[in-house]
Each structure stands twice: as C-alpha cells, then as structure tokens.
C-alpha atoms as a PDB file:
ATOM      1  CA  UNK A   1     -11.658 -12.966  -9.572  1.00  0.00           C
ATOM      2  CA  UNK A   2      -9.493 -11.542 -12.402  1.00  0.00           C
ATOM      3  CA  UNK A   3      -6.533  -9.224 -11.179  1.00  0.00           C
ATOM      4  CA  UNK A   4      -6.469  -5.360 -11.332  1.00  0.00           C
ATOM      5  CA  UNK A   5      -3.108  -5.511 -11.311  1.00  0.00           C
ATOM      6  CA  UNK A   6      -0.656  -8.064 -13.419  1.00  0.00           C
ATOM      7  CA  UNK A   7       3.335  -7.760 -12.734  1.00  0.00           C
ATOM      8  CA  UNK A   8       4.947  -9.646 -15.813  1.00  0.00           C
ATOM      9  CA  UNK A   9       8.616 -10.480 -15.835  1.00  0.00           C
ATOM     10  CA  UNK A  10       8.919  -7.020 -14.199  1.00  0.00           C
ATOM     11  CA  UNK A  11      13.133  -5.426 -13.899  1.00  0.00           C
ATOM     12  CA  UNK A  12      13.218  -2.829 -11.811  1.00  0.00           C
ATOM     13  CA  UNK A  13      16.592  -0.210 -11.349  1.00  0.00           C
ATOM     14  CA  UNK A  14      18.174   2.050  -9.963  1.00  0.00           C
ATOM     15  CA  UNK A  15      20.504   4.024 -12.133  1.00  0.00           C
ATOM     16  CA  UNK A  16      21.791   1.106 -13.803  1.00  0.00           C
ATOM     17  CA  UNK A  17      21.695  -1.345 -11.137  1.00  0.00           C
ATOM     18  CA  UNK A  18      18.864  -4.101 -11.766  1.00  0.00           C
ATOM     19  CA  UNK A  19      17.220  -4.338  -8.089  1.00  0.00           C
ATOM     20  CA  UNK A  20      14.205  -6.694  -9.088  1.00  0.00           C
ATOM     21  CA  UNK A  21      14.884  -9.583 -11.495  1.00  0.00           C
ATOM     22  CA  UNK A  22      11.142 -10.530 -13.392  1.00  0.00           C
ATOM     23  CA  UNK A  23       9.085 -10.980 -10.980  1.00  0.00           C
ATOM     24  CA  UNK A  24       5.239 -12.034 -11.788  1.00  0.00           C
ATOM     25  CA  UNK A  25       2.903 -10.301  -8.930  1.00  0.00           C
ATOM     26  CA  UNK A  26      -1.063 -10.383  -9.410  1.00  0.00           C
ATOM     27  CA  UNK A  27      -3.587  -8.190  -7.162  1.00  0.00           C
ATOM     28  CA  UNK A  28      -7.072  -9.501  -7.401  1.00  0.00           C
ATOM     29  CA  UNK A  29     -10.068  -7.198  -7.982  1.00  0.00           C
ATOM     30  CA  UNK A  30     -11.282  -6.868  -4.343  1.00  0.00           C
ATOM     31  CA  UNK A  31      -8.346  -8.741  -2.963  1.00  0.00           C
ATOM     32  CA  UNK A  32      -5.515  -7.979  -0.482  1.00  0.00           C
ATOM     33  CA  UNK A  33      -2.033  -9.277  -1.772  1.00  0.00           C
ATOM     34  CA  UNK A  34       1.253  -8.833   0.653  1.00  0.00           C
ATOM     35  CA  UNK A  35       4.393  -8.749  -0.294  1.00  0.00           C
ATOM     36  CA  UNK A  36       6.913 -10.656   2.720  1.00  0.00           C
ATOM     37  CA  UNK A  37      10.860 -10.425   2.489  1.00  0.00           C
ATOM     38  CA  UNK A  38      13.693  -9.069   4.500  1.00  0.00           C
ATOM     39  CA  UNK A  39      14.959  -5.128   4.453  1.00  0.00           C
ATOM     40  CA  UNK A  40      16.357  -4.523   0.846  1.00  0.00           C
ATOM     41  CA  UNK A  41      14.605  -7.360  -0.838  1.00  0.00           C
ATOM     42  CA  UNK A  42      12.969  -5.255  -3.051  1.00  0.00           C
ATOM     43  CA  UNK A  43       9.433  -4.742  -1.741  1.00  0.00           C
ATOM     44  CA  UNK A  44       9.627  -0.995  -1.917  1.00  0.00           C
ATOM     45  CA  UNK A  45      11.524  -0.860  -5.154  1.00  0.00           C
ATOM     46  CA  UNK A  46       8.477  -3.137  -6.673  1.00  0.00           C
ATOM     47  CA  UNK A  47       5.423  -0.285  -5.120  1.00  0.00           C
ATOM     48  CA  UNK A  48       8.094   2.330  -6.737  1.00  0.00           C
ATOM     49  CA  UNK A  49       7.885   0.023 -10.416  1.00  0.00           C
ATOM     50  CA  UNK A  50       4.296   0.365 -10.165  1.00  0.00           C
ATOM     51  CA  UNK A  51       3.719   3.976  -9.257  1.00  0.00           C
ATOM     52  CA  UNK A  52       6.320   5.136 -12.304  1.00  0.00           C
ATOM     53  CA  UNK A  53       8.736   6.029  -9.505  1.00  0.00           C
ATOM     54  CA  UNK A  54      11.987   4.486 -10.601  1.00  0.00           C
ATOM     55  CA  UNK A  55      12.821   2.802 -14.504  1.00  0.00           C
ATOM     56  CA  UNK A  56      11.386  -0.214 -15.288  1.00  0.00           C
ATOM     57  CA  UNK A  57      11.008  -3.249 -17.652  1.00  0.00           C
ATOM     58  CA  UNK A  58       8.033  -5.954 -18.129  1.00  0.00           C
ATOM     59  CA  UNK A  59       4.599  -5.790 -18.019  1.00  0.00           C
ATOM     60  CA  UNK A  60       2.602  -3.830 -15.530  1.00  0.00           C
ATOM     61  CA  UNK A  61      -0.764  -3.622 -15.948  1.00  0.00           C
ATOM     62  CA  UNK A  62      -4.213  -2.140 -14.209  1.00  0.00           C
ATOM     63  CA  UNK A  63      -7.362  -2.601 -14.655  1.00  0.00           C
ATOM     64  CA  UNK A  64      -6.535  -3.653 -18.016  1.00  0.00           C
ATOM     65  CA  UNK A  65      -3.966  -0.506 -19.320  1.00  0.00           C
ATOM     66  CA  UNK A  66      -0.284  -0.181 -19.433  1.00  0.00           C
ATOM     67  CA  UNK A  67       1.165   1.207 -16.684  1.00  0.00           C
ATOM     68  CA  UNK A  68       4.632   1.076 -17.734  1.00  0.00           C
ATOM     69  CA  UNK A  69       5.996   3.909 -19.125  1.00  0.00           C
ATOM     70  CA  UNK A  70       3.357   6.267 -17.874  1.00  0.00           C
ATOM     71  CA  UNK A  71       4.305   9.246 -15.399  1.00  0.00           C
ATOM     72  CA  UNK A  72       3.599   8.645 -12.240  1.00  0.00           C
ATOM     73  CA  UNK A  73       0.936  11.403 -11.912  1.00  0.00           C
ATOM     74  CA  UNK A  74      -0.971   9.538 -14.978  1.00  0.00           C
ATOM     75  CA  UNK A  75      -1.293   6.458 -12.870  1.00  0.00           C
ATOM     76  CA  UNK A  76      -2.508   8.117  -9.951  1.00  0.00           C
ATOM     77  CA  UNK A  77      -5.244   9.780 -12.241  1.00  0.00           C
ATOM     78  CA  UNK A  78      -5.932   6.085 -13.167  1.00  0.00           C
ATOM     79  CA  UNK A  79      -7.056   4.638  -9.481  1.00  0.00           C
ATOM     80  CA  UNK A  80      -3.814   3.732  -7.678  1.00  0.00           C
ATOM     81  CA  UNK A  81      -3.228   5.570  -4.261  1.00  0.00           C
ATOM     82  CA  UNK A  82       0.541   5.018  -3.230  1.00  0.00           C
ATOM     83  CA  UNK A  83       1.043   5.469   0.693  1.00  0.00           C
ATOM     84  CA  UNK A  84       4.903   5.427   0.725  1.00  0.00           C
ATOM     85  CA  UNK A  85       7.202   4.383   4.103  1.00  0.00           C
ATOM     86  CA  UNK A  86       7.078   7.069   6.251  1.00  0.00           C
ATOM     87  CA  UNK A  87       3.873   8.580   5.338  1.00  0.00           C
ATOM     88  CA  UNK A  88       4.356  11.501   3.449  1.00  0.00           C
ATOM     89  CA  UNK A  89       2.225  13.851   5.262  1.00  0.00           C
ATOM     90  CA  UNK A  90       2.598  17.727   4.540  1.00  0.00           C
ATOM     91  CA  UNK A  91       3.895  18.342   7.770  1.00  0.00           C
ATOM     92  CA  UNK A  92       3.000  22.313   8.031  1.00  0.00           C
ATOM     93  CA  UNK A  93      -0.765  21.851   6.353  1.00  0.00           C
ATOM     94  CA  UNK A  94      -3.530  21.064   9.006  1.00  0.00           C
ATOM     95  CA  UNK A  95      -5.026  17.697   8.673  1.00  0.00           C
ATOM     96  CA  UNK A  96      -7.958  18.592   7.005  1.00  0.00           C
ATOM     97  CA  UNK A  97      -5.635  20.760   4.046  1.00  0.00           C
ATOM     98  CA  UNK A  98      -3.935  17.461   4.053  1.00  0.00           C
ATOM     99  CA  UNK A  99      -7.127  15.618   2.844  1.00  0.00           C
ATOM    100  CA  UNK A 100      -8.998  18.281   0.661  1.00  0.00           C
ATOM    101  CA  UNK A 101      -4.939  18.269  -0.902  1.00  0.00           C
ATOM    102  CA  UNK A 102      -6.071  14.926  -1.638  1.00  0.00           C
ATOM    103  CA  UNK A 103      -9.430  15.219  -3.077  1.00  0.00           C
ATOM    104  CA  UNK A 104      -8.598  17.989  -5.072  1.00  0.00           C
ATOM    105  CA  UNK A 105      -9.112  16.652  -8.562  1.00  0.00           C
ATOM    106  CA  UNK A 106     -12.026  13.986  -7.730  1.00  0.00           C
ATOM    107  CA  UNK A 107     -14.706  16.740  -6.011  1.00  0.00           C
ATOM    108  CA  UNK A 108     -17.099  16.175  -3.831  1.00  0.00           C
ATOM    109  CA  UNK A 109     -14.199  17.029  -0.861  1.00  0.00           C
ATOM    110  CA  UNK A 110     -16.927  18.044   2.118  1.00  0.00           C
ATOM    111  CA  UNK A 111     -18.294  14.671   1.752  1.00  0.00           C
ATOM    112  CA  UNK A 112     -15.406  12.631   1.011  1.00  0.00           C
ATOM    113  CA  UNK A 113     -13.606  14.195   3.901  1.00  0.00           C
ATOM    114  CA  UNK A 114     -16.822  13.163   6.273  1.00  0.00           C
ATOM    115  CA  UNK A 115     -16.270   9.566   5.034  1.00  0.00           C
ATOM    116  CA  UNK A 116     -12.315   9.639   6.093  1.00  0.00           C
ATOM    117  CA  UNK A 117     -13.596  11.276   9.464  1.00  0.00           C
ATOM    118  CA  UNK A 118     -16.085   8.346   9.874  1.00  0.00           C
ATOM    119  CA  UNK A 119     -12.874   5.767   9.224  1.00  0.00           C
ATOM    120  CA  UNK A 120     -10.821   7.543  11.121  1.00  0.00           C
ATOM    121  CA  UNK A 121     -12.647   9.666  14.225  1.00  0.00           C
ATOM    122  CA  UNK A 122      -9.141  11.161  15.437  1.00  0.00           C
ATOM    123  CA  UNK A 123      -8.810  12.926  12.606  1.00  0.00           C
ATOM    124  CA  UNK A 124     -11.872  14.936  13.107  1.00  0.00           C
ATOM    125  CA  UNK A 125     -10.955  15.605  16.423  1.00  0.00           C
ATOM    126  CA  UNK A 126      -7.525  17.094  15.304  1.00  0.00           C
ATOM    127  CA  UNK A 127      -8.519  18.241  12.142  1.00  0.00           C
ATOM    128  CA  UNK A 128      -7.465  21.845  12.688  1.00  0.00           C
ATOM    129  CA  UNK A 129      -4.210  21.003  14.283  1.00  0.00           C
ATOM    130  CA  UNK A 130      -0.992  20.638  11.471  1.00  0.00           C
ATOM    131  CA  UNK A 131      -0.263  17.425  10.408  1.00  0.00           C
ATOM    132  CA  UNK A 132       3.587  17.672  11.909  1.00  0.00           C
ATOM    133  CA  UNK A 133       1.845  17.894  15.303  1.00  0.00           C
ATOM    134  CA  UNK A 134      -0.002  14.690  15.181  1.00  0.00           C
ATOM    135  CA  UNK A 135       1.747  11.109  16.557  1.00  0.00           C
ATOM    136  CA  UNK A 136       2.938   8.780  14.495  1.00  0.00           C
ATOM    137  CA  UNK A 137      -0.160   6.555  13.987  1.00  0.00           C
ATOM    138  CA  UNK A 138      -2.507   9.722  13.401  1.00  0.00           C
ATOM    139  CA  UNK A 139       0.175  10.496  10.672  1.00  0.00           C
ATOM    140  CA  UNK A 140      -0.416   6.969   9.265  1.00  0.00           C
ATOM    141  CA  UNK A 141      -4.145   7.412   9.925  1.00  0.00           C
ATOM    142  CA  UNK A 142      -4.026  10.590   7.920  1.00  0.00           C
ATOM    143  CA  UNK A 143      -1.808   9.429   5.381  1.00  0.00           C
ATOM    144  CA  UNK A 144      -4.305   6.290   4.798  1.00  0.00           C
ATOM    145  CA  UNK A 145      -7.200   8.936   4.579  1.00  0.00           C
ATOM    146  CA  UNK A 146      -5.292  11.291   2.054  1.00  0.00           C
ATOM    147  CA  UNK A 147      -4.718   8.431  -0.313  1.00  0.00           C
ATOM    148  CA  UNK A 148      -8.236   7.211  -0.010  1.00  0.00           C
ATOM    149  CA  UNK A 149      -9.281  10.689  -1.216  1.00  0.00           C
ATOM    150  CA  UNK A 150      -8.463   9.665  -4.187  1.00  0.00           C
ATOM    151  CA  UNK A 151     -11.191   7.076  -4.517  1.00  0.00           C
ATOM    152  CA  UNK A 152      -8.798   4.706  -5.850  1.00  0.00           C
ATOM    153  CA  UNK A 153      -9.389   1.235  -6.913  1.00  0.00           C
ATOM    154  CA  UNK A 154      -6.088  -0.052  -5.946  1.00  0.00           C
ATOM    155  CA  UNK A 155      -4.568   1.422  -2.634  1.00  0.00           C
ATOM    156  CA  UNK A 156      -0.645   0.322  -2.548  1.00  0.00           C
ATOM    157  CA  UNK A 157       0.629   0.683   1.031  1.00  0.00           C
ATOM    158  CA  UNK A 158       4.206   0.526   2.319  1.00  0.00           C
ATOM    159  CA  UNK A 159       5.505  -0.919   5.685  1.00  0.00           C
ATOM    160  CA  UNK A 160       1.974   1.022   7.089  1.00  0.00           C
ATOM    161  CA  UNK A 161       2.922  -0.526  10.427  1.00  0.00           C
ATOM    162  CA  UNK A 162       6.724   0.961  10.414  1.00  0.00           C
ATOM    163  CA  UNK A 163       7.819   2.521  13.826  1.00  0.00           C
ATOM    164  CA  UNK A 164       3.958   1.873  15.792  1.00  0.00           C
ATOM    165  CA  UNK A 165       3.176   0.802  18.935  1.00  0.00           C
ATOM    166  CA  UNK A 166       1.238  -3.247  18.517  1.00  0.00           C
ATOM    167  CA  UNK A 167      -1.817  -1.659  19.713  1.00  0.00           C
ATOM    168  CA  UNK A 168      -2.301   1.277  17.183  1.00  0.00           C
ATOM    169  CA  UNK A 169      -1.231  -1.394  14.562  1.00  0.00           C
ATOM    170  CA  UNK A 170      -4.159  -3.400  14.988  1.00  0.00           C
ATOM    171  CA  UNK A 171      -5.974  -0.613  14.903  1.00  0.00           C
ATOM    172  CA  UNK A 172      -4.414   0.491  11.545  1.00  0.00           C
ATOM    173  CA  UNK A 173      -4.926  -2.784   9.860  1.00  0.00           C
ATOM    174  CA  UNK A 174      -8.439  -3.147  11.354  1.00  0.00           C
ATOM    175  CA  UNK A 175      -9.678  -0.055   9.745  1.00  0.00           C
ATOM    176  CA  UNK A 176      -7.842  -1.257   6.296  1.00  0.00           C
ATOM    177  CA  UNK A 177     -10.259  -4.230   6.057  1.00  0.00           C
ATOM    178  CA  UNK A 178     -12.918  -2.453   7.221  1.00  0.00           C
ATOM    179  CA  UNK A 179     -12.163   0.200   4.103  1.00  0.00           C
ATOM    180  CA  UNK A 180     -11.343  -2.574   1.912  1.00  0.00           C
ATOM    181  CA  UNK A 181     -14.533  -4.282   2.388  1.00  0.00           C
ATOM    182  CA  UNK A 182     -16.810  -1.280   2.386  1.00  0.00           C
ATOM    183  CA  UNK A 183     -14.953   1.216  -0.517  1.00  0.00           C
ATOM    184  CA  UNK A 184     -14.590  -2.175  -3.245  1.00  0.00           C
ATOM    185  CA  UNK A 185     -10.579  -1.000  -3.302  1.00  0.00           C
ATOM    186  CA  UNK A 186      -7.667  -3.569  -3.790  1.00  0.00           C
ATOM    187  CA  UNK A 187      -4.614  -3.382  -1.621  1.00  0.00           C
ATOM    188  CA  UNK A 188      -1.225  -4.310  -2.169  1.00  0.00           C
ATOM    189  CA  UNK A 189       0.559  -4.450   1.518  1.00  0.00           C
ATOM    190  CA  UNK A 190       4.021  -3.999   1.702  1.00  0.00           C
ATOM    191  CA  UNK A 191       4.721  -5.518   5.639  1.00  0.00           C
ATOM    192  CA  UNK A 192       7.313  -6.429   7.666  1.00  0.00           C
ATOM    193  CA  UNK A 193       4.823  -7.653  10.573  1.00  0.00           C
ATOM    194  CA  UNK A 194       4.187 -10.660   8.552  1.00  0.00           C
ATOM    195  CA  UNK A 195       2.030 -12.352  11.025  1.00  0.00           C
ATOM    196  CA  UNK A 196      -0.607  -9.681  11.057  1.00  0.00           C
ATOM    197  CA  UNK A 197      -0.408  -9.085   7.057  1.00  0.00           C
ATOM    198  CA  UNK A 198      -0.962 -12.873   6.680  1.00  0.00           C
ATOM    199  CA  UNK A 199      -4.240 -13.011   8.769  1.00  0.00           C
ATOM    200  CA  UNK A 200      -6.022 -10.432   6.659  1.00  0.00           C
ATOM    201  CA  UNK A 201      -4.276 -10.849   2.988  1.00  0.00           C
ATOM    202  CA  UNK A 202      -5.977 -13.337   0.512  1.00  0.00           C
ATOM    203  CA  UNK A 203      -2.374 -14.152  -1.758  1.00  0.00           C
ATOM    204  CA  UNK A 204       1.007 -13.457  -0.324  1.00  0.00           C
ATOM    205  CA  UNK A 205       4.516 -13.433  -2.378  1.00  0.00           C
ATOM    206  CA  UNK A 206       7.968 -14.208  -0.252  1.00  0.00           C
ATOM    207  CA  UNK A 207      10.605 -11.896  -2.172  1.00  0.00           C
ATOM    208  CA  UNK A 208      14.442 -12.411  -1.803  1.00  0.00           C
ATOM    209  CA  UNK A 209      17.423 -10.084  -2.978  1.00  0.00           C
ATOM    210  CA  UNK A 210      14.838  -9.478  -5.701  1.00  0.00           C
ATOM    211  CA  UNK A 211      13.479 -12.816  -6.726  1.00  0.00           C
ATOM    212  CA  UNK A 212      10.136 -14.187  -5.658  1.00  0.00           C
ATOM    213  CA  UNK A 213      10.969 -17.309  -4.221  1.00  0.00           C
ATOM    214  CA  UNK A 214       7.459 -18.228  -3.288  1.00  0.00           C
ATOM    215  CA  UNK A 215       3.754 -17.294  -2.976  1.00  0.00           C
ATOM    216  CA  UNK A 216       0.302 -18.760  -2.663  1.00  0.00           C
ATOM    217  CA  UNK A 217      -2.677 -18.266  -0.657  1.00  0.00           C
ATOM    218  CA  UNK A 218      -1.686 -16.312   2.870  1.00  0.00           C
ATOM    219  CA  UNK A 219      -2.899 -19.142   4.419  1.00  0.00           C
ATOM    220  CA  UNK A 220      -0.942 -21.756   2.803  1.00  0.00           C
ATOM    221  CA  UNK A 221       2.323 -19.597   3.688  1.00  0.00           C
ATOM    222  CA  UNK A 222       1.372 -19.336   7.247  1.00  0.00           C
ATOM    223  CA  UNK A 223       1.331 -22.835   7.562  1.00  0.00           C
ATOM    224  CA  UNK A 224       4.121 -23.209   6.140  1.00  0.00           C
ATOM    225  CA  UNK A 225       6.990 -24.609   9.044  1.00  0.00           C
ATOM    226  CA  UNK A 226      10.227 -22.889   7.036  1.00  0.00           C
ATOM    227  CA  UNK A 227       8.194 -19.339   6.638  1.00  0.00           C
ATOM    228  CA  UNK A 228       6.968 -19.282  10.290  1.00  0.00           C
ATOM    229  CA  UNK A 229      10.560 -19.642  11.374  1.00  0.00           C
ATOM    230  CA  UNK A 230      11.971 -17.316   9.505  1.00  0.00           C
ATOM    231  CA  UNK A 231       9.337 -14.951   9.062  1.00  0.00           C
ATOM    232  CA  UNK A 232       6.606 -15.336  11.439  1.00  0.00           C
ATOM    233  CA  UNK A 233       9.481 -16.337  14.698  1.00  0.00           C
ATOM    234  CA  UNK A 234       7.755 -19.189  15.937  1.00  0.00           C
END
C-alpha cells in the first residue's frame, strides 16, 4: 500500500535546540507503524512535528498535502487525530461533553457517539459522570473515543499504555485493532511496551537520541536477538 503519511529528512526543535536529526518515517494507508526508543529519544517530539506542535524542517506529508508549515488546527481539519501522553481529557466536562467536544465540526454527534459507546461500553455506562472522575484507563478509553470523533484517517497515539495496569492494556490495544480494522484509520503508536506494540504493528522504527537507527517489518524487529534484549527484556 502507498503511505498516508511520508516523514522526509524531518528536524525537529525546540527553541533552537535540534531534537530530531532527518529522520524518514512512512505510515501505510491502513497500516499500524510504531515508533520504539528509550525516554527522550524523540518519539514524542516526532507526533509533536507532525501535529504542527513544535518548529520543524523536511518533508511531512498526508494523504498527499504538506503538512509542514500548517497550524496545527489545519491538520486536524485534514484527518489526523493526535491522542497526546497523558490523555488530555477535559477533566470538569462529563464524558459524553468530552466526545460531542470532539465531534463538533464533523456532525452527525448522536450517532458517532453510539459508535464510541459500542467500542468502548464503559463509557456509556459513565457517560454522565465528569471525565476527572473516571480511572485512568476509562480516561485513555475516552481519550481514544474523543479523537476518533474526528473520523480521522490517521489516528497518532502517544505512550496509550503509560501508567495502566497489563490487563486494561490489552484491553486498550485490543479495541485499537479492532477500530483500526473496522473504521479504515492508520495509526502511528508511540509505545514503550514494545512487546505488545510489535505483535499488532505492521512496520516498526527503533529511534535513538533522535536518529532512527533501524526499522523494518515488526516482525523482523522482534526477531531480532539485540532488540529483544534491549527492548523486549528477554
């Protein structure tokens, strides 16, 4: 498949200080790419390149436009759904404001919200109840949901997994295939449980101190001896 999304010799800063040296990322149409590295690699600061969120140079491009130099609330209007670390949630809205706050420019919210409610049954249940109330895996859940309001074709997640117990992670990632498969949206994972992120993504990239060192199919960097010991721990 051709990619939605084509990273080309892409800087990325802060201030002045170049944090991602021209890296080459591609997200195939339909496809789930993860991005594998240590804290402060520069997996975050690459999701922040692509969503307009910090200053940039290179090519990024989406379903075939520029997304450099666009605001970041232009390439949201495009298709790409950015679920950042630590969810985001509105904390003091209910769970269902939260979603229809998410829908608000693509219509259709009573039915969209049904959808989220049929990928995510908790949330009906505590859809009346404010979002700073829920745990942290219904805040993931709902964050997930929100995004998906959208109706995105590219859904860019960040360390989804960060700070949840093993079983609602499973549960997380389960329902991100499931959504992947049945709503035609891309991902690109940002994960630090690499294992997991390795079973269900099609093309990984291993990213050092801003530098991708490696990538290939997930599988092929499963099996590979020097990445299971020093990212998988076995």
């Amino acid at each position: 498949m051709a990619p939605i999304l084509q990273l080309r010799s892409v800087k990325a800063f802060y201030g002045q200080s170049e944090v991602v040296h021209g890296i080459d990322v591609a997200v195939e149409e339909g496809g789930m790419t993860v991005l594998l590295g240590a804290n402060g690699a520069g997996k975050t600061t690459t999701l922040r390149a692509i969503c307009g969120m910090v200053r940039s140079e290179g090519e990024i491009s989406f379903a075939g436009q520029r997304l450099d130099r666009r605001s970041t609330e232009e390439i949201a209007s495009l298709g790409v759904a950015h679920v950042p670390e630590g969810r985001g949630t509105f904390i003091g809205l209910t769970v269902e404001e939260n979603l229809r706050l998410g829908g608000y420019t693509r219509g259709r919210s009573d039915q969209n919200i049904q959808r989220m409610y049929g990928y995510f049954p908790i949330l009906a249940q505590r859809r009346r109840q404010q979002a700073g109330a829920l745990s942290g895996g219904e805040q993931q859940m709902l964050a997930i949901a929100r995004a998906l309001m959208m109706t995105p074709r590219l859904l860019v997640l960040d360390e989804p997994s960060f700070g949840l117990a093993p079983r609602i992670v499973e549960d997380i990632f389960t329902i991100i295939d499931r959504i992947k498969q049945e709503e035609k949206v891309s991902v690109l994972l940002v994960e630090q449980n690499a294992t997991l992120a390795l079973e269900l993504a099609d093309h990984a990239y291993l990213i050092e101190t801003g530098y991708i060192v490696t990538s290939g199919s997930a599988k092929s960097l499963a099996d590979d001896p020097q990445i299971r010991r020093s990212y998988l721990g076995y």
